[in-house]
Protein backbone atom coordinates (compact mmCIF):
# COMPACT_ATOMS: atom_id res chain seq x y z
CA UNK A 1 -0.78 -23.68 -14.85
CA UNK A 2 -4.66 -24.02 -13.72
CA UNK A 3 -6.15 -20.76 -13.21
CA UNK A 4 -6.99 -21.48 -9.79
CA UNK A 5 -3.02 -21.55 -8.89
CA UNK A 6 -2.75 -18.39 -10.62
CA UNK A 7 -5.55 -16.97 -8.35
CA UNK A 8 -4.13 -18.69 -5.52
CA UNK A 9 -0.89 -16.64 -6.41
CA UNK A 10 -1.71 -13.56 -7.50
CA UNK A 11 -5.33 -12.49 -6.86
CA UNK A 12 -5.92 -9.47 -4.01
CA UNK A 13 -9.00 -10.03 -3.47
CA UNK A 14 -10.77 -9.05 -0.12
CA UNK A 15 -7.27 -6.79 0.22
CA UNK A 16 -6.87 -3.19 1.06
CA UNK A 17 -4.57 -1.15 -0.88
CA UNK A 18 -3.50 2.52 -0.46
CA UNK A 19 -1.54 4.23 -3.05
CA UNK A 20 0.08 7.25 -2.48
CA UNK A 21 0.66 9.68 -5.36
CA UNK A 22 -2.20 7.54 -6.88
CA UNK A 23 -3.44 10.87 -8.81
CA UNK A 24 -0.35 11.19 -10.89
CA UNK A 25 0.97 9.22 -14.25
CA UNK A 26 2.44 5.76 -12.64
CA UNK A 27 0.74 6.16 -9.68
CA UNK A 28 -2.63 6.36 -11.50
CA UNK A 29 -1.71 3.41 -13.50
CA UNK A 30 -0.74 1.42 -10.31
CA UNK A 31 -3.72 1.61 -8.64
CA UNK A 32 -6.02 0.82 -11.78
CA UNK A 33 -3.70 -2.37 -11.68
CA UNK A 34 -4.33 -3.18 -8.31
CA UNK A 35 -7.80 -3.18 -8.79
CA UNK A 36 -8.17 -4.84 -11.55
CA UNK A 37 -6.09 -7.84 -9.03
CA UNK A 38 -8.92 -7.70 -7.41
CA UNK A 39 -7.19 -5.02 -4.02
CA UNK A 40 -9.74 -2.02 -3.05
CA UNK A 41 -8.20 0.51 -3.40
CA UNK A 42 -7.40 4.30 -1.80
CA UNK A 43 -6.26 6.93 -3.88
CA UNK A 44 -4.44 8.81 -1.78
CA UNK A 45 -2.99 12.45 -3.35
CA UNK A 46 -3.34 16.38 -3.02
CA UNK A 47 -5.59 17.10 -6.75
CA UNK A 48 -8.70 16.17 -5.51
CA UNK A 49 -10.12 15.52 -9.63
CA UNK A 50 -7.03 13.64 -10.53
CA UNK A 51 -7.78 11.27 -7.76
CA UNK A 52 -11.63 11.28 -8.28
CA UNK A 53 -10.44 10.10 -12.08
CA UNK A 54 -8.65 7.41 -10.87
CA UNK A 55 -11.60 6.03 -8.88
CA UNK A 56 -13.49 6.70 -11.47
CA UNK A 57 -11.66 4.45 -14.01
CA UNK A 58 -11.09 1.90 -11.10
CA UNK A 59 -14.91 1.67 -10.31
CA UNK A 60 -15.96 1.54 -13.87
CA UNK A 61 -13.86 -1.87 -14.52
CA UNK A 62 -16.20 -3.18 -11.90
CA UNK A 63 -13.26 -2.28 -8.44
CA UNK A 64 -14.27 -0.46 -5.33
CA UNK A 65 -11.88 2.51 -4.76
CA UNK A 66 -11.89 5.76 -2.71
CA UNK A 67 -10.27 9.48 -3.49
CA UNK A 68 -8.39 10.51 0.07
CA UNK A 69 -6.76 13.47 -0.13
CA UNK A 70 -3.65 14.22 1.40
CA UNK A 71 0.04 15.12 1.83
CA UNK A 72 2.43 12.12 2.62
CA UNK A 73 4.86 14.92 4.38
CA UNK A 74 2.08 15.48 6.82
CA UNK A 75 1.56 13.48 9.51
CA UNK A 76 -1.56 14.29 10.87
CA UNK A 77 -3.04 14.75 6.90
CA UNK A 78 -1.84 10.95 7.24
CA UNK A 79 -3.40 9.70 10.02
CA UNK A 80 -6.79 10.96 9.26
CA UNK A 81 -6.41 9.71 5.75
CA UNK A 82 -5.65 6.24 7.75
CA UNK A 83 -9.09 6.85 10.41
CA UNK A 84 -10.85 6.85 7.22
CA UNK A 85 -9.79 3.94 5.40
CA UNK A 86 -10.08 2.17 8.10
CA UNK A 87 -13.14 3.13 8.95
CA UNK A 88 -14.34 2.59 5.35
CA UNK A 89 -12.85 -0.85 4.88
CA UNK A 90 -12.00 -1.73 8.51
CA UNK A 91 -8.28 -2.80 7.40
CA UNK A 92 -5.05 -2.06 5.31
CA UNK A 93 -2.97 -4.57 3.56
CA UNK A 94 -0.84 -3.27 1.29
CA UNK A 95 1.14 0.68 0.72
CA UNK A 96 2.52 1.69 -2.46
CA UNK A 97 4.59 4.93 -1.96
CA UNK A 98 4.24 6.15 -5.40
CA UNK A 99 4.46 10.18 -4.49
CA UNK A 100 7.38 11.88 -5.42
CA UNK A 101 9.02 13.93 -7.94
CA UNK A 102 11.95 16.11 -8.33
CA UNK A 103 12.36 19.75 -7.74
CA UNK A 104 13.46 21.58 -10.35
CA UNK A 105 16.36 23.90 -8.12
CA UNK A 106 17.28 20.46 -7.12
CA UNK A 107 18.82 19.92 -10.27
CA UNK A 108 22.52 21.55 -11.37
CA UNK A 109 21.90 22.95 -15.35
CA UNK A 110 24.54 22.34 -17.48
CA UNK A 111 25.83 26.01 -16.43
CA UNK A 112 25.97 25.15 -12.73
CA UNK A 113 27.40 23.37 -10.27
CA UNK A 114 27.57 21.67 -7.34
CA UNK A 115 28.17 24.67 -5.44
CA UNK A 116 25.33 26.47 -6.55
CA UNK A 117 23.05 24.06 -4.76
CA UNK A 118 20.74 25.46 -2.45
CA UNK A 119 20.66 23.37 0.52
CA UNK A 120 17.25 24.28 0.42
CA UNK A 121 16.45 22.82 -2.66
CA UNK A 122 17.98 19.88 -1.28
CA UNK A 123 16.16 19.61 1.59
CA UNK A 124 12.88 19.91 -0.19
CA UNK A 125 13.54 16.43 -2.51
CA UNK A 126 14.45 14.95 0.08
CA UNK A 127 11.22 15.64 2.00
CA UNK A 128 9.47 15.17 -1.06
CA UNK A 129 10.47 11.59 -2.10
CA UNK A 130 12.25 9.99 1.46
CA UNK A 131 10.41 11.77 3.82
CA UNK A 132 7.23 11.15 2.43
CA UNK A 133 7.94 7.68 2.05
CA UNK A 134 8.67 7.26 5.81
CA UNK A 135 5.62 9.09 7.42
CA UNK A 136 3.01 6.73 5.05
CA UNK A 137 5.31 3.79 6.31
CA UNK A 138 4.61 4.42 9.90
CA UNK A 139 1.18 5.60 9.59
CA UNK A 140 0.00 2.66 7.42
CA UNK A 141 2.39 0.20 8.80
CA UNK A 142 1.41 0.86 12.11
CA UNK A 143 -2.26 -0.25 10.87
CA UNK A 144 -1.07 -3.71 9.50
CA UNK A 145 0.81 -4.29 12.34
CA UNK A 146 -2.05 -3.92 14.79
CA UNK A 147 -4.16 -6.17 13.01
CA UNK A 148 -2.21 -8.86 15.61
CA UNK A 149 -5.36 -8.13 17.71
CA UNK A 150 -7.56 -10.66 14.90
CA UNK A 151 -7.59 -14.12 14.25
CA UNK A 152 -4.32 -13.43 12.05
CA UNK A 153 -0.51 -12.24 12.77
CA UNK A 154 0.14 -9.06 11.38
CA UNK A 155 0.35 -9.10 7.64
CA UNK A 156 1.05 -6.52 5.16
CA UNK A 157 2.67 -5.32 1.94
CA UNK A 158 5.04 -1.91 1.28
CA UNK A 159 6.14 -1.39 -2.12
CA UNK A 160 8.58 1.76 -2.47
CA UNK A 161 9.14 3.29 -6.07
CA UNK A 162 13.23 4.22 -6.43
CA UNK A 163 14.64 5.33 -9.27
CA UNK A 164 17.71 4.42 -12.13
CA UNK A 165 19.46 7.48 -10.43
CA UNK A 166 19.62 5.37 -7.23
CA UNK A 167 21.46 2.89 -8.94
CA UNK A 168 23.94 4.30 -11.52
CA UNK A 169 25.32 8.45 -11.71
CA UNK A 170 22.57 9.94 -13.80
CA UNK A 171 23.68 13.75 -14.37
CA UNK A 172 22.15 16.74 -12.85
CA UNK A 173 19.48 15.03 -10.58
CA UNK A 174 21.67 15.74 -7.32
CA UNK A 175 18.52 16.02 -4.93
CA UNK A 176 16.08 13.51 -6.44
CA UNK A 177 19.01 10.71 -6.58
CA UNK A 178 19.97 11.17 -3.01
CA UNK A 179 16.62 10.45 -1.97
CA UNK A 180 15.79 7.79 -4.21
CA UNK A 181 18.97 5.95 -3.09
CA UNK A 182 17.94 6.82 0.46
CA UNK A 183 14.55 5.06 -0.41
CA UNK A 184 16.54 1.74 -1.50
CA UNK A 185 18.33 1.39 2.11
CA UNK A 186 15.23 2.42 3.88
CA UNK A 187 13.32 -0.58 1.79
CA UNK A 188 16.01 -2.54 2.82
CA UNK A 189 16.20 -1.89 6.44
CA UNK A 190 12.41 -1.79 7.26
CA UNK A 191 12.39 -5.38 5.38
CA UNK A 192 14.62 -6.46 8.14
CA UNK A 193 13.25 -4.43 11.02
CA UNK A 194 9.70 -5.32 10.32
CA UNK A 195 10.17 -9.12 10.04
CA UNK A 196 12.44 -9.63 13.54
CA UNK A 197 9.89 -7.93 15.40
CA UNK A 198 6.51 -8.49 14.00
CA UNK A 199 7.08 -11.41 11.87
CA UNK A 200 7.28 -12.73 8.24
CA UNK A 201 3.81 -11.60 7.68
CA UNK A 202 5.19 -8.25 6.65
CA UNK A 203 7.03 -7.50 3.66
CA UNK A 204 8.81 -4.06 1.88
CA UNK A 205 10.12 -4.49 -1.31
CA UNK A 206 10.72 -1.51 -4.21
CA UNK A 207 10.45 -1.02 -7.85
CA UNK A 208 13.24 0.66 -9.93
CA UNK A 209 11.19 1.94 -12.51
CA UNK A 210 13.53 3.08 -15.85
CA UNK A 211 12.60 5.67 -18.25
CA UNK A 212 8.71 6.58 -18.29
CA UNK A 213 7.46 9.58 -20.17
CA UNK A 214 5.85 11.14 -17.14
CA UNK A 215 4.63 15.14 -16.50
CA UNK A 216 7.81 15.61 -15.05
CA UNK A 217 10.46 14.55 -17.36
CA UNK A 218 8.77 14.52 -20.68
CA UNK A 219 10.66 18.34 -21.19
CA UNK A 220 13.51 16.22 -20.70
CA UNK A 221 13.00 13.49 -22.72
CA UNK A 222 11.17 14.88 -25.64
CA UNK A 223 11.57 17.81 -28.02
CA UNK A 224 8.66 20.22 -28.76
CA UNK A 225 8.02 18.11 -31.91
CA UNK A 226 8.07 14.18 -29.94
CA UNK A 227 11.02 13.91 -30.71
CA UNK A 228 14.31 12.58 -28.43
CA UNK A 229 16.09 15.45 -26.90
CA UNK A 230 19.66 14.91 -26.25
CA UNK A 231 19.21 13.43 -22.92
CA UNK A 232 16.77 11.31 -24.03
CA UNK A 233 18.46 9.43 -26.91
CA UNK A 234 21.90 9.06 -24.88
CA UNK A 235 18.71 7.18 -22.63
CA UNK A 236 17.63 5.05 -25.18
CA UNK A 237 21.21 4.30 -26.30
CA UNK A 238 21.96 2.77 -22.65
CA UNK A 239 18.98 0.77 -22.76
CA UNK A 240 18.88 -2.55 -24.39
CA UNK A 241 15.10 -2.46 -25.03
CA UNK A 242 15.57 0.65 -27.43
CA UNK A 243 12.30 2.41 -25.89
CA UNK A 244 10.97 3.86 -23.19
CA UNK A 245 8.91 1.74 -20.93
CA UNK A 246 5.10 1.90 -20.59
CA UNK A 247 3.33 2.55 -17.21
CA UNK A 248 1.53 -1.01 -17.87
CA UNK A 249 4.71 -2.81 -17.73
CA UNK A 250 5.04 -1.98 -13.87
CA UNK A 251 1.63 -4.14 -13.02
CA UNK A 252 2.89 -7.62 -13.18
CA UNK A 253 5.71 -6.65 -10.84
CA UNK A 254 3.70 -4.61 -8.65
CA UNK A 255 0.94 -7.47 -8.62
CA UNK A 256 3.75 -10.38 -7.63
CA UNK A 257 5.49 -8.11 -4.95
CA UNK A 258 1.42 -7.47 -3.40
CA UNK A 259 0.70 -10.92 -3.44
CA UNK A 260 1.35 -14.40 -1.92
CA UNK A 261 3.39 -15.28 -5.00
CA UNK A 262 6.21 -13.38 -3.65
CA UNK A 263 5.64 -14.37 -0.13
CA UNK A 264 9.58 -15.19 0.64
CA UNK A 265 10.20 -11.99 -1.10
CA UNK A 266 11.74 -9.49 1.39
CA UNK A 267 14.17 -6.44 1.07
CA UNK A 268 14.65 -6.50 -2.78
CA UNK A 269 14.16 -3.68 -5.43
CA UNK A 270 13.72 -4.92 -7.98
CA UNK A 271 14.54 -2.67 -11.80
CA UNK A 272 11.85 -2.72 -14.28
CA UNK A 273 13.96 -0.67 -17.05
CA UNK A 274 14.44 -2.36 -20.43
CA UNK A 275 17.99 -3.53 -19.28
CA UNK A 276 19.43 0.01 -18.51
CA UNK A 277 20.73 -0.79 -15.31
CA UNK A 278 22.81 -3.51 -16.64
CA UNK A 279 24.18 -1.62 -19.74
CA UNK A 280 27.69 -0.26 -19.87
CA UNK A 281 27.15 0.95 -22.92
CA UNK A 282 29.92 -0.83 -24.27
């Protein structure tokens, strides 16, 4: 294929992108990706020097890229986060709600259960990861759907980040699974609500990322020596690849669902996982 199809495809260049959670381990690698496609890109997290890092990586590659601090369960942190993009770059085309996380009282240890589950705890990954998926939605969506007033329909990309544990039971991540499965039907149903009244101009898709060593989970995962835990072999065991992926092997996905390439693309999430979704294990 000529490399001027490809670019027709899959370049971003001349686009806006905002990533939230940009400062931490996928996010980071996200938006280096996007701007390596060509997207300027936002940063958008609460540690100001993990952000300025990012830019920092992004601008040395030759991208343009701001640090904007702020927290995506804030609305008004949001909105002024938006005023400056905007006023920066004068436009938003694509969101990637990459912020999230569990909470660690969230989870039920192996000598818990159920019923030991603060509500509380609940609440707060929930907040965390579907809350602060929503408020970023309609703060930046709002912006690509206003662009009607140009030469242009409104246009836009949202990618969502859900989870295995939206798909299939993982063990002990009660909280973090409810939201991520909450983030799959929300994908889902803004798809559908944003195309009927705005147009096929705008798009929301997700990625299912599988196992990633991340800050988060690599207690988990690993032993003090780098070596599988428990939980992390029976992982590898119920995923064909064998491994764990690397944060890379989200770009090409990420790039396709951003660009025109996947322009009759709508409502899908689509796992990036080595095959673990699939596996029975059997």
């Amino acid at each position: 294929m000529p490399d001027s199809i490809l670019n027709k495809l899959f370049s971003l260049e001349g686009q806006v992108a905002i990533v939230t959670g940009g400062s931490g381990v996928l996010g980071g690698v996200m938006a280096r990706g996007l701007g390596l496609a060509g997207a300027r890109v936002a940063v958008l997290g609460r540690n100001e020097a993990r952000a300025i890092a990012v830019v920092t990586a992004i601008t040395a590659n030759g991208g343009e890229s701001i640090a904007v601090l702020a927290d995506v369960s804030d609305r008004t942190q949001l909105e002024i986060a938006r005023s400056t993009i905007l006023k920066c770059w004068g436009q938003i085309d694509i969101l990637v709600n990459a912020a999230g996380g569990n909470v660690a009282s969230a989870t039920i240890t192996t000598d818990a259960t159920i019923f030991d589950l603060p509500h509380e705890a609940f609440e707060q990954v929930v907040n965390l990861n579907l809350v602060g998926t929503l408020l970023p939605c309609q703060v930046f969506g709002q912006a690509m759907v206003e662009r009607a007033g140009m030469d242009t329909p409104p246009h836009g990309c949202i990618v969502n980040i859900s989870s295995m544990s939206a798909i299939r039971v993982i063990s002990r991540v009660v909280g973090y699974s409810a939201a991520k499965a909450g983030i799959d039907n929300f994908t889902r149903w803004l798809a559908v609500e944003l195309a009927q009244k705005y147009g096929t101009g705008l798009r929301v898709n997700a990625i299912a990322p599988g196992f990633f060593i991340g800050e988060q989970n690599r207690d988990l995962l690993l032993n003090g020596d780098g070596n599988l835990s428990d939980r992390g072999q029976k992982i590898i065991e119920h995923t064909p690849a064998g491994r764990f992926g690397e944060p890379e092997e989200l770009l090409s996905t990420l790039i396709w669902l951003c660009s025109s390439g996947s322009s009759f693309v709508n409502g899908v999430v689509v796992p990036v996982d080595g095959g673990f979704s699939i596996y029975s294990g059997v």
